[in-house]
Protein backbone atom coordinates (compact mmCIF):
# COMPACT_ATOMS: atom_id res chain seq x y z
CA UNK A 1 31.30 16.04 14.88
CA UNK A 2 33.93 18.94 15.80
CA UNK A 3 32.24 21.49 18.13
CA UNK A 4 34.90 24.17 18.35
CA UNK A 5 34.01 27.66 17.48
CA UNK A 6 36.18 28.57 14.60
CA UNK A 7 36.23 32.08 12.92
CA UNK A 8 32.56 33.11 12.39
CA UNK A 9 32.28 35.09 9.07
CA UNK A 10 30.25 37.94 9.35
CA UNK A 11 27.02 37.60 7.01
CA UNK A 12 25.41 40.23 5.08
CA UNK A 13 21.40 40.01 4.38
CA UNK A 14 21.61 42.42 1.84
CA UNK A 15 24.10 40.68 -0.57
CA UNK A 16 22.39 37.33 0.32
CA UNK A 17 18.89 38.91 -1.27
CA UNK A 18 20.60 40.41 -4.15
CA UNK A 19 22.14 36.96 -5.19
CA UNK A 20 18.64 35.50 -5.12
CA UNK A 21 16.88 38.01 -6.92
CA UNK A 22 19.42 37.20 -9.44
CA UNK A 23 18.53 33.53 -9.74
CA UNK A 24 14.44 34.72 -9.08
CA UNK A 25 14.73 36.74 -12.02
CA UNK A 26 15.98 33.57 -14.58
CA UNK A 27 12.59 32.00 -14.58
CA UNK A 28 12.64 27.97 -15.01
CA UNK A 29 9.52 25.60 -14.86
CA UNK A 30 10.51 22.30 -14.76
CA UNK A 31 9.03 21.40 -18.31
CA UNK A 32 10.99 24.29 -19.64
CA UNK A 33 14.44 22.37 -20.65
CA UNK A 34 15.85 25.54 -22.76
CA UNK A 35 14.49 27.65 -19.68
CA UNK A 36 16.07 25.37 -17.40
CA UNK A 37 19.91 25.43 -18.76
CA UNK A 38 19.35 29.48 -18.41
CA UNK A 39 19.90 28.39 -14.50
CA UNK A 40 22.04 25.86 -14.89
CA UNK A 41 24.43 27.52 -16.57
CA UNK A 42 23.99 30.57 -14.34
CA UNK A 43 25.08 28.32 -11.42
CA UNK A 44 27.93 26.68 -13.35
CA UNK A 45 29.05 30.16 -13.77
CA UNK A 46 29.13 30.99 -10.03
CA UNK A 47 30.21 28.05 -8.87
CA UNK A 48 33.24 28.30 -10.65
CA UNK A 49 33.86 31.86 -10.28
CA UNK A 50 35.00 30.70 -6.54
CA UNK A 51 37.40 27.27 -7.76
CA UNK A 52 34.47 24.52 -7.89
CA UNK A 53 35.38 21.64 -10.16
CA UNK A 54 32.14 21.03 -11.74
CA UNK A 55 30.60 18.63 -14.26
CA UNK A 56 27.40 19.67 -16.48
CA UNK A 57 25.56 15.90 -17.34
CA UNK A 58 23.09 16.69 -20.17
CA UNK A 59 19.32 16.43 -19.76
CA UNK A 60 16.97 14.15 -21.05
CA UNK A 61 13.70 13.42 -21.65
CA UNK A 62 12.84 16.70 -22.27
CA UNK A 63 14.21 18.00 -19.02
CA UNK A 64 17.26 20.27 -18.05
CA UNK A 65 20.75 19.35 -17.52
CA UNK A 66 21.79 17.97 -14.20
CA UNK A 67 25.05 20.17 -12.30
CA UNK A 68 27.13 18.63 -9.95
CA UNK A 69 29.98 21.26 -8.33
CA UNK A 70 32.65 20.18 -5.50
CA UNK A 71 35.43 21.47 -3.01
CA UNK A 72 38.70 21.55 -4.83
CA UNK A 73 39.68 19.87 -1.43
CA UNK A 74 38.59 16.66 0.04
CA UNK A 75 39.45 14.09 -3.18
CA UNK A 76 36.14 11.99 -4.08
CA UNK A 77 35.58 10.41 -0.78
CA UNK A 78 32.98 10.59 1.79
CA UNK A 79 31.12 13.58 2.32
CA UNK A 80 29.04 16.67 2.53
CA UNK A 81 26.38 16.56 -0.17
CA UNK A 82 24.30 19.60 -0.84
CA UNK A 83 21.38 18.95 -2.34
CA UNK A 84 19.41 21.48 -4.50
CA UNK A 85 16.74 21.80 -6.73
CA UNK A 86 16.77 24.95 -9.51
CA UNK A 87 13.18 24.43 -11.42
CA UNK A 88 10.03 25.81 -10.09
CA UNK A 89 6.25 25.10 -11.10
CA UNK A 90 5.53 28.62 -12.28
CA UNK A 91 5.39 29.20 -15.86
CA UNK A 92 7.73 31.69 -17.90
CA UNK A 93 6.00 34.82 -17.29
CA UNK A 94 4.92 34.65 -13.63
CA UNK A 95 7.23 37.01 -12.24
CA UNK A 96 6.17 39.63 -14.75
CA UNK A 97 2.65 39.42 -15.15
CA UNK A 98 1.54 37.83 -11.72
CA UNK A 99 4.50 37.80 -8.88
CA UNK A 100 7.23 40.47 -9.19
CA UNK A 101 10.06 40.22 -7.35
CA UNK A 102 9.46 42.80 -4.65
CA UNK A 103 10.24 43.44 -1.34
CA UNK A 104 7.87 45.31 1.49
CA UNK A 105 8.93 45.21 5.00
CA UNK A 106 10.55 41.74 5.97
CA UNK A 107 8.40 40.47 3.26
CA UNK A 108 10.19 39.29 -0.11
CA UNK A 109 8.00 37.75 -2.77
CA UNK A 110 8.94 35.98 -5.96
CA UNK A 111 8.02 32.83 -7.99
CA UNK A 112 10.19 29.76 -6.59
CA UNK A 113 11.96 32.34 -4.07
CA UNK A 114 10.68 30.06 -1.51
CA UNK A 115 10.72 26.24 -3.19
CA UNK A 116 13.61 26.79 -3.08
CA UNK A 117 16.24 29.21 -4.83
CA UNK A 118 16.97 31.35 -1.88
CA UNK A 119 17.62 27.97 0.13
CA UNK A 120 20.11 27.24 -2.76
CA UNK A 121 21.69 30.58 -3.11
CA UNK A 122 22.62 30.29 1.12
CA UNK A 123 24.27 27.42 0.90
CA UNK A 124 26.72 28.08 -1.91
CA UNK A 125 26.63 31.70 0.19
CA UNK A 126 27.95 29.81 3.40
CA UNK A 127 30.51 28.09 1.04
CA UNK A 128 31.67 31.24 -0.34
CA UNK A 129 32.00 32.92 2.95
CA UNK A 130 34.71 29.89 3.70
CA UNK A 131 36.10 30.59 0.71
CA UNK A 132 37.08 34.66 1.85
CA UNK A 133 37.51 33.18 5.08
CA UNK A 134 40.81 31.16 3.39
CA UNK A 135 39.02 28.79 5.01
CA UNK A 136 38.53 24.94 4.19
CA UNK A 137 36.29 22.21 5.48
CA UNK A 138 37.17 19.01 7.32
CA UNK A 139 35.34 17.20 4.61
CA UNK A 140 34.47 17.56 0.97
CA UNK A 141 31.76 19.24 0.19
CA UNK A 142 29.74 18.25 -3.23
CA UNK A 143 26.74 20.35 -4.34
CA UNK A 144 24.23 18.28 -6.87
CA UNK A 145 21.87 20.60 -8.51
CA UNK A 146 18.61 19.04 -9.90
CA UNK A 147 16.43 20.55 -13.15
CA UNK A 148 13.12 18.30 -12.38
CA UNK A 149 12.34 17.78 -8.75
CA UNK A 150 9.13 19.25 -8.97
CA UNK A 151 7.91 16.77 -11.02
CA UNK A 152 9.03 13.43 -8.96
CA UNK A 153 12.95 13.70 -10.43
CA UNK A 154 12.91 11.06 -12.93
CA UNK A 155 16.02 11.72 -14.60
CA UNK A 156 18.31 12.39 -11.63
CA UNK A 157 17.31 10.11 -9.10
CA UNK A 158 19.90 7.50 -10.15
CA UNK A 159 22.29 10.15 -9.56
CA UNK A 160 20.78 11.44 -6.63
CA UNK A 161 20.96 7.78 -4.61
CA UNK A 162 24.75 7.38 -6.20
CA UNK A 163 25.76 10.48 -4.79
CA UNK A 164 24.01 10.11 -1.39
CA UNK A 165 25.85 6.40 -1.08
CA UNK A 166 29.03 8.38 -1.08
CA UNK A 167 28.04 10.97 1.13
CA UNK A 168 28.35 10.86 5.34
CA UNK A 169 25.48 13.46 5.48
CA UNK A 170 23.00 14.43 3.27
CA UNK A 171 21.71 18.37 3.51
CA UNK A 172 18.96 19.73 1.92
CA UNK A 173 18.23 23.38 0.12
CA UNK A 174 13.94 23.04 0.40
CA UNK A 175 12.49 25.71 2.21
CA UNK A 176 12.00 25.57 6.30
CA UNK A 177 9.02 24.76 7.45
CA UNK A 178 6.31 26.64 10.61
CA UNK A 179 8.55 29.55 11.65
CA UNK A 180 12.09 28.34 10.63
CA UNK A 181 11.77 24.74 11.97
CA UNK A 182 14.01 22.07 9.74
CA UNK A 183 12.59 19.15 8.50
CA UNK A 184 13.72 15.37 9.91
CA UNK A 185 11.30 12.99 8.71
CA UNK A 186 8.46 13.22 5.17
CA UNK A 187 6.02 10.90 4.71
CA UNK A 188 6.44 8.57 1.54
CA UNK A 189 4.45 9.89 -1.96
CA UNK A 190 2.80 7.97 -3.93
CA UNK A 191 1.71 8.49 -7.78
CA UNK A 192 -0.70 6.49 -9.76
CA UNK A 193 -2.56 6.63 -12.90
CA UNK A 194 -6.28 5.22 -13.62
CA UNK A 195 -8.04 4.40 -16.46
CA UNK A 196 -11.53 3.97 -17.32
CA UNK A 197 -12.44 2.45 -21.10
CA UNK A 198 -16.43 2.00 -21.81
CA UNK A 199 -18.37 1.93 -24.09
CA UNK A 200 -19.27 4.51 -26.70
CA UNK A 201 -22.72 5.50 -28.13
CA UNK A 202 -25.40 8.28 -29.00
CA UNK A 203 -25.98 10.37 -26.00
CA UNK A 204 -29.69 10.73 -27.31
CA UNK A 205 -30.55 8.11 -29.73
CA UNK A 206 -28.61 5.18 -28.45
CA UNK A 207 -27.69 6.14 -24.65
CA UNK A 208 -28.64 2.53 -23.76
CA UNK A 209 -26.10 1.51 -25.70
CA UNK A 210 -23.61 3.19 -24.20
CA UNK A 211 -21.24 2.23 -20.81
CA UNK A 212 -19.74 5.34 -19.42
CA UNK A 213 -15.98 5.79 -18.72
CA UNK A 214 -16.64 9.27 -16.90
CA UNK A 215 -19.51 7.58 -14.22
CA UNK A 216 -16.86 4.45 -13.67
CA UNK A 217 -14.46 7.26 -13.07
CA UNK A 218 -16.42 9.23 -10.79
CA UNK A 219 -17.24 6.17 -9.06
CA UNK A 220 -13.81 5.33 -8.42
CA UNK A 221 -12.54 8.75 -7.81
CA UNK A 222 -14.75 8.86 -4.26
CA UNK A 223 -13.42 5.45 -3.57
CA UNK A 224 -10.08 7.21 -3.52
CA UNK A 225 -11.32 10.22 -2.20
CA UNK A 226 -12.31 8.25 0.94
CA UNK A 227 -9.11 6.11 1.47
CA UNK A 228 -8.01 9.70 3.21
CA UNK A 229 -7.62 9.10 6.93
CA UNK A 230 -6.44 11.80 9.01
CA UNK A 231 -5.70 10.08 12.14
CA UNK A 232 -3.26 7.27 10.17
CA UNK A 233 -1.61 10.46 8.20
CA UNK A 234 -2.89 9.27 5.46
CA UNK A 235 -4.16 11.87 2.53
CA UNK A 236 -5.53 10.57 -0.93
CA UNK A 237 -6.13 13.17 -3.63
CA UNK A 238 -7.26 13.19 -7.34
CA UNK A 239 -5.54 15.97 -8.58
CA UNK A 240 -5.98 15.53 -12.51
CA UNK A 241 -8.87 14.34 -14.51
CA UNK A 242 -9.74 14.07 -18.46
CA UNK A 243 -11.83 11.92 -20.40
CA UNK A 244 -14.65 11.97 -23.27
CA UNK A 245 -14.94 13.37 -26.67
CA UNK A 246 -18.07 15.56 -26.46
CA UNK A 247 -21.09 16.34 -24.88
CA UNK A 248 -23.57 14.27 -26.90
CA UNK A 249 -21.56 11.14 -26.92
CA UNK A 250 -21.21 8.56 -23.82
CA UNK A 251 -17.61 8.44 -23.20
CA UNK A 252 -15.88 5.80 -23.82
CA UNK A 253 -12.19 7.12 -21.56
CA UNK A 254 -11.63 9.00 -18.78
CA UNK A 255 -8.23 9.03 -17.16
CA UNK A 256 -7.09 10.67 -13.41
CA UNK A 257 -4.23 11.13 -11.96
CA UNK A 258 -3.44 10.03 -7.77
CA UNK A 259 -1.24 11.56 -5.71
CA UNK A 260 -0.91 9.53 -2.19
CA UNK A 261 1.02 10.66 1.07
CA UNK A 262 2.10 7.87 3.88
CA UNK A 263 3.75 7.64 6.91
CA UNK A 264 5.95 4.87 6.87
CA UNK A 265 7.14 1.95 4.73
CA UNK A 266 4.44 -0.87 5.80
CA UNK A 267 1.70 1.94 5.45
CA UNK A 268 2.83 2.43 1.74
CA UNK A 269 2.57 -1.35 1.04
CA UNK A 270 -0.61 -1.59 2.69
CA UNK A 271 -2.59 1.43 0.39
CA UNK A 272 -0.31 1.30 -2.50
CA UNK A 273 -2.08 -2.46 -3.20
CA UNK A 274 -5.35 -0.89 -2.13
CA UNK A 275 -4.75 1.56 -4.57
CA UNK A 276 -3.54 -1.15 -7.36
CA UNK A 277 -6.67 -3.44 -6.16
CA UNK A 278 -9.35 -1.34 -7.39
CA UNK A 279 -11.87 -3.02 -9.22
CA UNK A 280 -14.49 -1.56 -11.78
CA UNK A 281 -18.12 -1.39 -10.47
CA UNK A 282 -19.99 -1.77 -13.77
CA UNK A 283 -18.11 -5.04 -15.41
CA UNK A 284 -18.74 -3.38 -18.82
CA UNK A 285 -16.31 -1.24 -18.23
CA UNK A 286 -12.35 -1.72 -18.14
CA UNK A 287 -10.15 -0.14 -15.28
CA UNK A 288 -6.28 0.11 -14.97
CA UNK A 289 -4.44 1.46 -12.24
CA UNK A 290 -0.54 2.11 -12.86
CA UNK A 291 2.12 3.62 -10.71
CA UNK A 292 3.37 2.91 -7.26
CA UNK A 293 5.71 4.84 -4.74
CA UNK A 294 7.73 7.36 -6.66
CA UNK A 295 9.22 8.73 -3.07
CA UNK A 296 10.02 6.34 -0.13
CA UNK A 297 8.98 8.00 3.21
CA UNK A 298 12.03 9.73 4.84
CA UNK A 299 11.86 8.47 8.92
CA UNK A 300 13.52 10.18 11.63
CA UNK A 301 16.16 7.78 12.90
CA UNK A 302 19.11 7.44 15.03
CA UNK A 303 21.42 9.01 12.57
CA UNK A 304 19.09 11.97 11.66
CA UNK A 305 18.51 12.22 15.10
CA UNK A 306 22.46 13.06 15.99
CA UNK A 307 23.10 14.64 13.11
CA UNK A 308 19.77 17.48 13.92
CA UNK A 309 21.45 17.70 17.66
CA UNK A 310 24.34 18.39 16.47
CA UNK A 311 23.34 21.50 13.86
CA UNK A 312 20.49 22.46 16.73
CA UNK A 313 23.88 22.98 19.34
CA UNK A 314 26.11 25.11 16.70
CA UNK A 315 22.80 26.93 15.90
CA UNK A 316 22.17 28.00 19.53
CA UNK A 317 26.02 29.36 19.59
CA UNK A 318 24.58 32.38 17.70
CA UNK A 319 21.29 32.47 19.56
CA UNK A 320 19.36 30.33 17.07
CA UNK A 321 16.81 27.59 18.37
CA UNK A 322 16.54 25.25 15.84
CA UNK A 323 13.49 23.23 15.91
CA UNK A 324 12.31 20.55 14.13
CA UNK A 325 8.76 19.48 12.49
CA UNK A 326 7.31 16.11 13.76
CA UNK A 327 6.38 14.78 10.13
CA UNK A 328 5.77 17.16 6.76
CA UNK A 329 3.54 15.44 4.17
CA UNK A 330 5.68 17.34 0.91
CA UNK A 331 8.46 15.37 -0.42
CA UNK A 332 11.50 15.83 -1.33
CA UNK A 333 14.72 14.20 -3.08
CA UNK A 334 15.92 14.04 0.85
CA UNK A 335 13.17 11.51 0.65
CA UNK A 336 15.98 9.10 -1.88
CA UNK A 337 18.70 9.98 0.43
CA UNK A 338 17.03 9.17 4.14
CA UNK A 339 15.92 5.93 2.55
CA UNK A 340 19.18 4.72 1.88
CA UNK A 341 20.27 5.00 5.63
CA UNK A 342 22.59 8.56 5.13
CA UNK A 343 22.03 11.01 7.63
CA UNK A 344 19.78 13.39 5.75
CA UNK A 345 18.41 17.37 7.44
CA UNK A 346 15.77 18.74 5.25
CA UNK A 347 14.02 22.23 5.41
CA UNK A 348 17.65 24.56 5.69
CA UNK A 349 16.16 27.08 3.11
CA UNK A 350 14.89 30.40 4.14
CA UNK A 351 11.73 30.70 5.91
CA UNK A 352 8.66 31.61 4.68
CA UNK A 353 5.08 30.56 3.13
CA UNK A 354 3.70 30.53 0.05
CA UNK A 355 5.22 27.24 -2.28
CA UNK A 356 3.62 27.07 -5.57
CA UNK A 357 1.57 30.40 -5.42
CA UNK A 358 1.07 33.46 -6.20
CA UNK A 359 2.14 34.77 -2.71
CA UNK A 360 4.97 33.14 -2.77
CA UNK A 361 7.72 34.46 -0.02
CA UNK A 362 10.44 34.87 2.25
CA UNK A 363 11.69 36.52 4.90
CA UNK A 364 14.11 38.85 4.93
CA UNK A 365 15.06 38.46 8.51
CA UNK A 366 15.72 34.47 8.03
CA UNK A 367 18.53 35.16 5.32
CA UNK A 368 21.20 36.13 7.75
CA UNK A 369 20.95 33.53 10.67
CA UNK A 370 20.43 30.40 8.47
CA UNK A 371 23.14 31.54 6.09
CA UNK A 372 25.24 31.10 9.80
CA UNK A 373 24.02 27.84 10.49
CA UNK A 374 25.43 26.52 6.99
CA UNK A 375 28.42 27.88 7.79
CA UNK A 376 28.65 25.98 11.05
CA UNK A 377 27.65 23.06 9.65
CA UNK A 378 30.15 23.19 6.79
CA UNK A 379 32.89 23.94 9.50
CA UNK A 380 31.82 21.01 11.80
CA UNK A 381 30.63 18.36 10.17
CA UNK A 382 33.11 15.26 10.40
């Protein structure tokens, strides 16, 4: 890792937030695929307009199409990968009827501004800066663009772990973290689904008759519930639930939906066969778990550990102290990448609060200095 100072481009806030509000204002929910390709294609477009060679892989399973963009430099060897997400969980209509686009004070709001299109929009922003600077990296830089990580990235994981085994460092668009701090280390995620099959009957005449998939359900729902333990980092949470047909009948299926965040590798073992283990209280009554680890956990090791030193020491040559958060419990595709041993920085996005709401922000005054620390880390890395 080079630690010269070489020409520092001067960054502009202003442009940087008038670039996002451009990709802000093309909504696209994951589960939107038409919606999707809007912002794929917008990003094709700009990364091209400054001499990326890039390759548009068609989406399936319902989802959007998958962009990949790289220097024009560098050939197909080893790395800088960029790694971006470009779908959000708000639905087409958000940023008119519930979260404008607006700015007040440092403040800027917008659906998915946050998770994570302005961390997108700065770093093709750093690489464009190079690019006016006449200015080209040490390595070759690749930017993979993803249409579905909010919903586990299903179709583009493959991609995502083929990319990442050609990569020397991994870096990471999703949003930073408590004041600016970047992320080294997520804890694995987990996703199952259960299933509860009774017995139907007459919820008046014949309720005897009946075994109840909603009670097994509830039963086993504050089993999971209670697998939560704090002081292992170690949250359980039923997040979805359906089941029965109407009021006046005993139901005969309920279904839920698990979400599970771990520390480590051995801790996923241990409660994903907890999880799978679960056994049905009333033996009249069927239960199925499916599902496993979707994301492995992402652990700070000797690697990350040089490779955060080394962007917290070109940070501070611009007066920014780069921190770093102990352990987040969101996941990310950096999750895929860490796993496979590549040196992987999460959390280089803008700062602010808000993912997934309808308060969803930025600020302003994080635009210009982490724009600067892409550019150093585009310059440096080696």
């Amino acid at each position: 890792m080079a630690e010269s100072l070489t020409n520092q481009p001067k960054i502009d806030g202003e442009e940087i937030l008038a670039g996002v509000q451009r990709w802000i204002e093309i909504e696209s929910p994951s589960h939107d695929a038409v919606a999707v390709n809007r912002m794929v294609s917008e990003v094709e477009g700009t990364m091209k307009e400054v001499g990326c060679l890039t390759d548009r892989i068609p989406g399936r399973d319902g989802f959007g199409d998958i962009l990949t963009a790289r220097s024009p430099w560098g050939g197909d060897g080893p790395g800088i990968l960029v790694l971006s997400h470009i779908d959000t969980v708000h639905p087409i209509g958000f940023i008119k009827d519930t979260l404008p686009f607006k700015r007040e004070g440092d403040v800027v709001y917008g659906p998915g501004i946050y998770d994570m299109k302005a961390g997108a929009y700065l770093a093709y922003y750093a690489y464009r800066h190079l690019i006016r600077m006449g200015q080209k990296t040490k390595l070759p830089i690749r930017f993979l663009f993803v249409p579905e990580e909010e919903v586990g990235s299903p179709t583009s994981r493959a991609l995502i772990e083929k990319e990442a085994r050609n990569a020397k460092y991994v870096l990471v668009t999703e949003p930073a973290r408590d004041g600016g701090k970047v992320v080294t280390s997520r804890k694995g995620v987990a996703r199952f689904v259960m299933k509860t099959e009774g017995r139907p009957a007459h919820a008046g005449a014949r309720h005897e008759d009946g075994r109840s998939a909603i009670k097994e359900m509830a039963r086993q729902i504050l089993a999971v519930e209670a697998m939560t333990d704090y002081t292992r980092q170690i949250t359980t949470s039923v997040g979805l639930v359906t089941g029965g047909t109407g009021v006046n009948v005993i139901p005969q299926f309920c279904s839920a939906e698990i979400d599970m965040r771990v520390p480590d590798q051995a801790t996923a073992d241990e409660m994903c066969a907890k999880i799978l283990g679960l056994k049905a209280v009333d033996p009249d009554v069927k239960l199925t778990v499916t599902g496993g680890l979707n994301r492995p956990p992402y652990t700070k090791d000797a690697k990350i550990t040089a490779l955060f030193d080394h962007a917290k020491k070109v940070c501070s040559e611009f007066g920014l102290d780069l921190q770093d958060v102990k352990l987040t419990g969101g996941g990310s595709d950096g999750n895929f990448t860490a796993a496979l041993g590549v040196p992987t920085l999460d959390g280089l996005g803008a700062d602010g609060k808000g993912a997934h709401t309808d308060y969803e922000q930025i600020y302003f005054s994080s635009l210009e200095p982490r724009a600067k620390m892409w550019v150093r880390l585009f310059e440096t890395l080696e």
